[in-house]
Protein backbone atom coordinates (compact mmCIF):
# COMPACT_ATOMS: atom_id res chain seq x y z
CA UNK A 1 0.00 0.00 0.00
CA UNK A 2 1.76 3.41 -1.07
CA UNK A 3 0.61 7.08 -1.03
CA UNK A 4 2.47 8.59 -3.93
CA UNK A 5 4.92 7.18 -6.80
CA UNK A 6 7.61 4.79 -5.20
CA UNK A 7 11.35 6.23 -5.97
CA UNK A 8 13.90 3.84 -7.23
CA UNK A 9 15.46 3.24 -3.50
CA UNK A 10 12.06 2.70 -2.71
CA UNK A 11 11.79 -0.15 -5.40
CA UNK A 12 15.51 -1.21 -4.85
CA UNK A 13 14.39 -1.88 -1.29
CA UNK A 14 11.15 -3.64 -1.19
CA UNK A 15 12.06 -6.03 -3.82
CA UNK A 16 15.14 -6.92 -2.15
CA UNK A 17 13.44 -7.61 1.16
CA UNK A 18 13.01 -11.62 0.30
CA UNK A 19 16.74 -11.86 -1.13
CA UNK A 20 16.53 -13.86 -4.48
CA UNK A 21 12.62 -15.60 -3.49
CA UNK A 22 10.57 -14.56 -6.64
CA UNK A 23 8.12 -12.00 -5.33
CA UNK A 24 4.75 -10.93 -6.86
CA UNK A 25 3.37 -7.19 -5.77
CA UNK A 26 -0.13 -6.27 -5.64
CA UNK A 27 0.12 -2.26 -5.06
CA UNK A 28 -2.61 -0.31 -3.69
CA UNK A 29 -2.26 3.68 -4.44
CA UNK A 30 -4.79 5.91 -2.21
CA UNK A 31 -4.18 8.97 -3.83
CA UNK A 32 -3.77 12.47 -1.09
CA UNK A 33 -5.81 14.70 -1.09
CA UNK A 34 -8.59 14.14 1.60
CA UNK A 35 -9.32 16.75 3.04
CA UNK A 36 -9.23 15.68 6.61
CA UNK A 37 -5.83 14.96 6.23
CA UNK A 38 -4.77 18.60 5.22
CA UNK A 39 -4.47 19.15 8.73
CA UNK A 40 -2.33 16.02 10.04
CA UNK A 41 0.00 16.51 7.21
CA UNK A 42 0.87 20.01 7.58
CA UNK A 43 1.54 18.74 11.71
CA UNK A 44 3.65 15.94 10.16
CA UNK A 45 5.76 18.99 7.80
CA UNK A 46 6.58 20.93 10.93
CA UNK A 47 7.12 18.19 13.01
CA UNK A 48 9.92 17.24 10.19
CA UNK A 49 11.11 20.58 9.59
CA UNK A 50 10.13 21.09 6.27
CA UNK A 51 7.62 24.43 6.67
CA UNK A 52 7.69 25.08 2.96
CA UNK A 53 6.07 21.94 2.83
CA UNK A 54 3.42 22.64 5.48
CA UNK A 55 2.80 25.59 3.23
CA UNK A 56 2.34 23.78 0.31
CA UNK A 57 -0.45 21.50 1.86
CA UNK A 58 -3.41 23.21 0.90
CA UNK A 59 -2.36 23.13 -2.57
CA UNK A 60 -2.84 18.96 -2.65
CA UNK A 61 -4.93 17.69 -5.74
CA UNK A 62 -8.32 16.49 -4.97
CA UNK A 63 -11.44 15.27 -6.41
CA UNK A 64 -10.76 13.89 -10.40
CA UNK A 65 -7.06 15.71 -10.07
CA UNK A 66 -5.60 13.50 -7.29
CA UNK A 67 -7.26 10.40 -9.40
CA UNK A 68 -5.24 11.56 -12.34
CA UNK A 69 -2.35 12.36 -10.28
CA UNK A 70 -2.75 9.05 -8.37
CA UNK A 71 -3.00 7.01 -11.46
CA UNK A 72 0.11 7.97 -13.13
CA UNK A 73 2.07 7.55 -10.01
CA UNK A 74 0.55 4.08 -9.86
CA UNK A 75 1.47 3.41 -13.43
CA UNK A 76 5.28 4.80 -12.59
CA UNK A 77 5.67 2.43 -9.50
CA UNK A 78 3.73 -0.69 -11.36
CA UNK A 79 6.42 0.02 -14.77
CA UNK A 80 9.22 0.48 -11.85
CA UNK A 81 9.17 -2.45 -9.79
CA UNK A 82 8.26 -4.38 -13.54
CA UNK A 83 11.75 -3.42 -14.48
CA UNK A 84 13.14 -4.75 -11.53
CA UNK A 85 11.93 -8.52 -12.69
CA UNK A 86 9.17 -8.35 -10.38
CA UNK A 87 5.51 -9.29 -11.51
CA UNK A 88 3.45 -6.32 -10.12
CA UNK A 89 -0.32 -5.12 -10.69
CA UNK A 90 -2.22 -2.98 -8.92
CA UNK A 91 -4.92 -0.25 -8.73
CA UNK A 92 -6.23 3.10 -7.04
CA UNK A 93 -8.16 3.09 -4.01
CA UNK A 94 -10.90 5.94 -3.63
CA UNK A 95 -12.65 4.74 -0.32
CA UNK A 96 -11.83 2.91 2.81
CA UNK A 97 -8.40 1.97 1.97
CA UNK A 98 -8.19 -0.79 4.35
CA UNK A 99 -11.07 -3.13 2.95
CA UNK A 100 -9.53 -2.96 -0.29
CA UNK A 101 -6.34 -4.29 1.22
CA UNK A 102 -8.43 -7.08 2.93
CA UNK A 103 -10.02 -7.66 0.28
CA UNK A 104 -6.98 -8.12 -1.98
CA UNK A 105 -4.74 -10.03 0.79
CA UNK A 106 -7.93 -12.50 0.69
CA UNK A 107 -8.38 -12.69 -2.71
CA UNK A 108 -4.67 -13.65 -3.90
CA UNK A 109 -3.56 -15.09 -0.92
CA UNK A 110 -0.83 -12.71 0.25
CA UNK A 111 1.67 -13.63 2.87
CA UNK A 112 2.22 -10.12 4.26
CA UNK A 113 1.85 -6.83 3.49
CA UNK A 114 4.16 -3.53 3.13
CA UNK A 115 2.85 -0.03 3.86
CA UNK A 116 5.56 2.11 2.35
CA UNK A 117 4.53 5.93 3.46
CA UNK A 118 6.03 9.28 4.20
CA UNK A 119 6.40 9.36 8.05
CA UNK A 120 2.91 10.33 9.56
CA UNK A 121 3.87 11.66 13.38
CA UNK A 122 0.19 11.94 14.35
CA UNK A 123 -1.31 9.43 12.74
CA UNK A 124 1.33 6.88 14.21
CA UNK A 125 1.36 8.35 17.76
CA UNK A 126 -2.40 7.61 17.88
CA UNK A 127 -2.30 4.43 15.77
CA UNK A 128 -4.53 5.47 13.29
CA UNK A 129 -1.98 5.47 10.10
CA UNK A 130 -2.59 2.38 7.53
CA UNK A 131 -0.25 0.13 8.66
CA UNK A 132 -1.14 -0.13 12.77
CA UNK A 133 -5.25 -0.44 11.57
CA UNK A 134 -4.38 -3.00 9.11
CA UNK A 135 -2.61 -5.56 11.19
CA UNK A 136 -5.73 -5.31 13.06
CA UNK A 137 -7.76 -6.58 9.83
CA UNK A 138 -6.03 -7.99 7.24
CA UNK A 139 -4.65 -11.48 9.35
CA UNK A 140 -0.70 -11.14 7.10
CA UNK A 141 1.75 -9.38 9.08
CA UNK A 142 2.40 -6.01 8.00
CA UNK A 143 5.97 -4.53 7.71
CA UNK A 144 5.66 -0.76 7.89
CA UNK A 145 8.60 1.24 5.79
CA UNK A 146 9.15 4.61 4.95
CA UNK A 147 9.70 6.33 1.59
CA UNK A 148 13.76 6.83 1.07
CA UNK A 149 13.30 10.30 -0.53
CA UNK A 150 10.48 12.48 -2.08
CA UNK A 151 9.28 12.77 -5.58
């Protein structure tokens, strides 16, 4: 499950995770831009440092922008990890990201599952980012990474 185009460390890392095991990725892309999340990023920004950032967060995409936005950096990551020799598919996810993972870990059988996000202080602290709710649902463990740099 990713947020936002994964960066070649990014790819480098998660498909080097199982050493030489052939490893098939099923990527789930929620695309930013809710707008309850405005808030909790700009608090992650500061908490980081990076205050242009927090600026910045109230120019996010949403609505059909973010989808269009979300889908090319789905179809970036999917070409990306492809290139590394892994078989990858995947899709966007509109609404209640965490079903679709359940619903996806059932449906091809999925031994675990990677969150790779930006850090989210708040989020975390209270354990309401993705990867703390889904090890309460999903029945894989989760391994919870952070993006190596930002695109």
């Amino acid at each position: 499950m990713i947020e936002k185009a994964l960066t070649s460390a990014d790819v480098e890392f998660v498909t080097t995770l199982h050493g030489d095991e052939q490893v098939s990725f099923h990527v789930l892309l929620q695309p930013r831009g809710e707008q309850a999340d405005r808030l909790l990023r700009a608090i992650d920004d500061i908490a980081l440092g990076e205050l242009d950032e927090a600026v910045r967060e109230g120019k996010t995409p949403e609505g059909e922008e973010a989808l269009s936005t979300g889908q090319r950096a789905l179809e970036v990551s999917l070409a990306a990890l492809r290139s590394s020799g892994s078989e990858a598919q995947g899709r966007l996810v509109e609404d209640h990201p965490l079903d679709a993972l359940k619903g996806v870990v059932d449906e091809v059988g999925a031994d675990e599952v990677i969150v790779l996000t930006d850090p989210h202080y708040v989020e975390e602290f209270f354990h309401r980012d993705w990867a703390s709710r889904a090890r309460h649902k999903v029945g894989v463990p989760v391994l919870k990474l952070f993006s190596h740099s930002k695109v």
